[in-house]
N, C-alpha and C. Protein backbone atom coordinates (compact mmCIF):
# COMPACT_ATOMS: atom_id res chain seq x y z
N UNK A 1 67.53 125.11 66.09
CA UNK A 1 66.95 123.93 66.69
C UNK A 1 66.48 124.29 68.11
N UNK A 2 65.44 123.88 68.86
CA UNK A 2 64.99 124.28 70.03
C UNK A 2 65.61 123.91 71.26
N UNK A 3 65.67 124.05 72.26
CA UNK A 3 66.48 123.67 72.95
C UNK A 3 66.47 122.91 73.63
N UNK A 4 65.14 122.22 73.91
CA UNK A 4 64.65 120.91 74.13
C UNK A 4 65.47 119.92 73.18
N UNK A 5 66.01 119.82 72.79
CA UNK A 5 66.37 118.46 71.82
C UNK A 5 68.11 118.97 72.06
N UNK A 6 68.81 120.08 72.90
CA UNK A 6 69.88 120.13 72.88
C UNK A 6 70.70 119.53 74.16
N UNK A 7 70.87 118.54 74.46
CA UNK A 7 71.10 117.49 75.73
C UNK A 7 72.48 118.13 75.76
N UNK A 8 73.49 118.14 75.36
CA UNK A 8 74.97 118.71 75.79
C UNK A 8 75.10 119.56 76.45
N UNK A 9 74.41 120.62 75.95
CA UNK A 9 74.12 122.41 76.84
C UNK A 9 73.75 122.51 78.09
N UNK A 10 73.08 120.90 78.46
CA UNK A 10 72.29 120.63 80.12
C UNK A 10 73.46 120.06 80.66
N UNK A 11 74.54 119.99 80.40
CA UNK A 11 75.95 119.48 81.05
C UNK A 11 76.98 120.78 81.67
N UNK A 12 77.11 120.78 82.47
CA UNK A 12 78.30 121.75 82.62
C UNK A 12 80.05 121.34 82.16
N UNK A 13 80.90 122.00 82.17
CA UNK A 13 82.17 121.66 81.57
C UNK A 13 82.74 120.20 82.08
N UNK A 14 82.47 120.28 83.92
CA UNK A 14 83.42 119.33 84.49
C UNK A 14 82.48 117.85 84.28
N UNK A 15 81.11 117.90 84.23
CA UNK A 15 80.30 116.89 84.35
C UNK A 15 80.70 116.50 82.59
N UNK A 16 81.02 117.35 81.98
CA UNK A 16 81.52 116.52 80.84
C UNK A 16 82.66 115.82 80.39
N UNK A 17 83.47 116.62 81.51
CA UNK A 17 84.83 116.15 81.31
C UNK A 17 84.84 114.87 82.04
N UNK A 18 84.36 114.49 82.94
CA UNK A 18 84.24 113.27 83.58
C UNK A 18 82.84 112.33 83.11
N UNK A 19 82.51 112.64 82.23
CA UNK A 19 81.54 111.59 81.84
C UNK A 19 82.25 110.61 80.89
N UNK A 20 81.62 109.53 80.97
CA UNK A 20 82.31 108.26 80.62
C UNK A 20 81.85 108.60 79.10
N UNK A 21 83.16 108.41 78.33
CA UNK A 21 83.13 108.53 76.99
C UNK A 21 81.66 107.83 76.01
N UNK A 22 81.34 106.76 76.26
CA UNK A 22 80.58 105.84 75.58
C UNK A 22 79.26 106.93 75.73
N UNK A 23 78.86 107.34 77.10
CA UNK A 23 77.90 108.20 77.46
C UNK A 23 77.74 109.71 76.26
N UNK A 24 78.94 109.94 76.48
CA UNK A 24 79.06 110.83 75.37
C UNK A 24 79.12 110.75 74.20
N UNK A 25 79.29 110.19 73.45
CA UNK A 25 79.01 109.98 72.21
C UNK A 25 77.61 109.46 71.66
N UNK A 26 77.00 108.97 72.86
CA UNK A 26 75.29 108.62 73.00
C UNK A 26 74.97 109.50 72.80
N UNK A 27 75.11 110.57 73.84
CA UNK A 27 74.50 111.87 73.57
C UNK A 27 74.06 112.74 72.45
N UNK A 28 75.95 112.48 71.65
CA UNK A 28 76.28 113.62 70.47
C UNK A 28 75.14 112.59 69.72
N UNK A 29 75.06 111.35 69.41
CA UNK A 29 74.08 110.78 68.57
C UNK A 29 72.42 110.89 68.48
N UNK A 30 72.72 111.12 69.55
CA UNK A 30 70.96 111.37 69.94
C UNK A 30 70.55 113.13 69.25
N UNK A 31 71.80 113.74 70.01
CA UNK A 31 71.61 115.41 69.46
C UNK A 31 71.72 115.17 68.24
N UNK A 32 72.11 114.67 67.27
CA UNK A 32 72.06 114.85 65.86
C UNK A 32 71.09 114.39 65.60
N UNK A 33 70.55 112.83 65.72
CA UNK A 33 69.72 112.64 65.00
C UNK A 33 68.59 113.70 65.03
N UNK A 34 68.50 114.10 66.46
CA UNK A 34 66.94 115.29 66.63
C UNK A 34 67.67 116.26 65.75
N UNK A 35 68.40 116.62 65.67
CA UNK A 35 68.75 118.07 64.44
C UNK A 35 68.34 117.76 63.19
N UNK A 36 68.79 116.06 62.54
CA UNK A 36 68.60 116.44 61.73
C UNK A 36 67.09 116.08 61.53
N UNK A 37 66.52 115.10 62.14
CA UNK A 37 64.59 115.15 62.20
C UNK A 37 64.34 116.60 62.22
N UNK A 38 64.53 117.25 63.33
CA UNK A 38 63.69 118.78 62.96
C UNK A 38 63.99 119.54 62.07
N UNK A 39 65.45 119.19 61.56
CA UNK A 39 65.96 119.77 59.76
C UNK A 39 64.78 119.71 59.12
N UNK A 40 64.77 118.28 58.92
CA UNK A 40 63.89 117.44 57.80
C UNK A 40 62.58 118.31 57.91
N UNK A 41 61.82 118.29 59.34
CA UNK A 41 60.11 118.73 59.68
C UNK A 41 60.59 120.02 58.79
N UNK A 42 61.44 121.18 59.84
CA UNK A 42 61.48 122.35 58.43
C UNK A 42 61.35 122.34 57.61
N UNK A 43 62.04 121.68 56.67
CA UNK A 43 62.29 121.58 55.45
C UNK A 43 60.59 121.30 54.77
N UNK A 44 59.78 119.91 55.50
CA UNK A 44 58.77 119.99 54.73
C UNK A 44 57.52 120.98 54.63
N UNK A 45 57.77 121.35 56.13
CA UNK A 45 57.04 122.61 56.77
C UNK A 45 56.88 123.86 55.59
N UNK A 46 57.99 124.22 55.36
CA UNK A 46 58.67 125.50 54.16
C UNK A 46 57.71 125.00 53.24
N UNK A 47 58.13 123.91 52.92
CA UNK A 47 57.97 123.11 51.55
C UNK A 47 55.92 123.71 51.37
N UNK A 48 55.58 123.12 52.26
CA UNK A 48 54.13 122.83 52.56
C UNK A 48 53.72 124.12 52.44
N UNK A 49 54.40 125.20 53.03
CA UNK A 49 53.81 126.48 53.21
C UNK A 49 54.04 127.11 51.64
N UNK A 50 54.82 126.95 50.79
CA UNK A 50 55.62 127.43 49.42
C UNK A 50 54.48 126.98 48.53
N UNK A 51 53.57 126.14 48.78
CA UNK A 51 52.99 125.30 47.84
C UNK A 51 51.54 125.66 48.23
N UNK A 52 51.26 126.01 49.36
CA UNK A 52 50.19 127.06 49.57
C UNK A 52 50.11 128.47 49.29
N UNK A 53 51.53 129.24 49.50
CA UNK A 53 51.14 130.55 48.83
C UNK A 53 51.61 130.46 47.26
């Protein structure tokens, strides 16, 4: 996944340890959903390219 869509990794340890829980779990939600959208684009991407060669 690119690293643009990886929001946790832009945190350091202590700024996480003190971030307000609710904040965090926003986060982890947001990072998944983009994982699994750019899953999905792969997936049709492959797909698209498999069906051309």
């Amino acid at each position: 996944m690119p690293d643009r869509y990886r929001f946790l990794d832009r945190f350091t340890d202590e700024q996480l340890a003190t971030m307000p829980e609710s904040l965090h779990a926003t986060l982890v939600r947001i990072e998944e959903g983009f994982k699994k959208s750019w899953v999905e684009s792969e997936l049709r991407r492959m797909e698209m390219y498999k069906n051309v060669i």
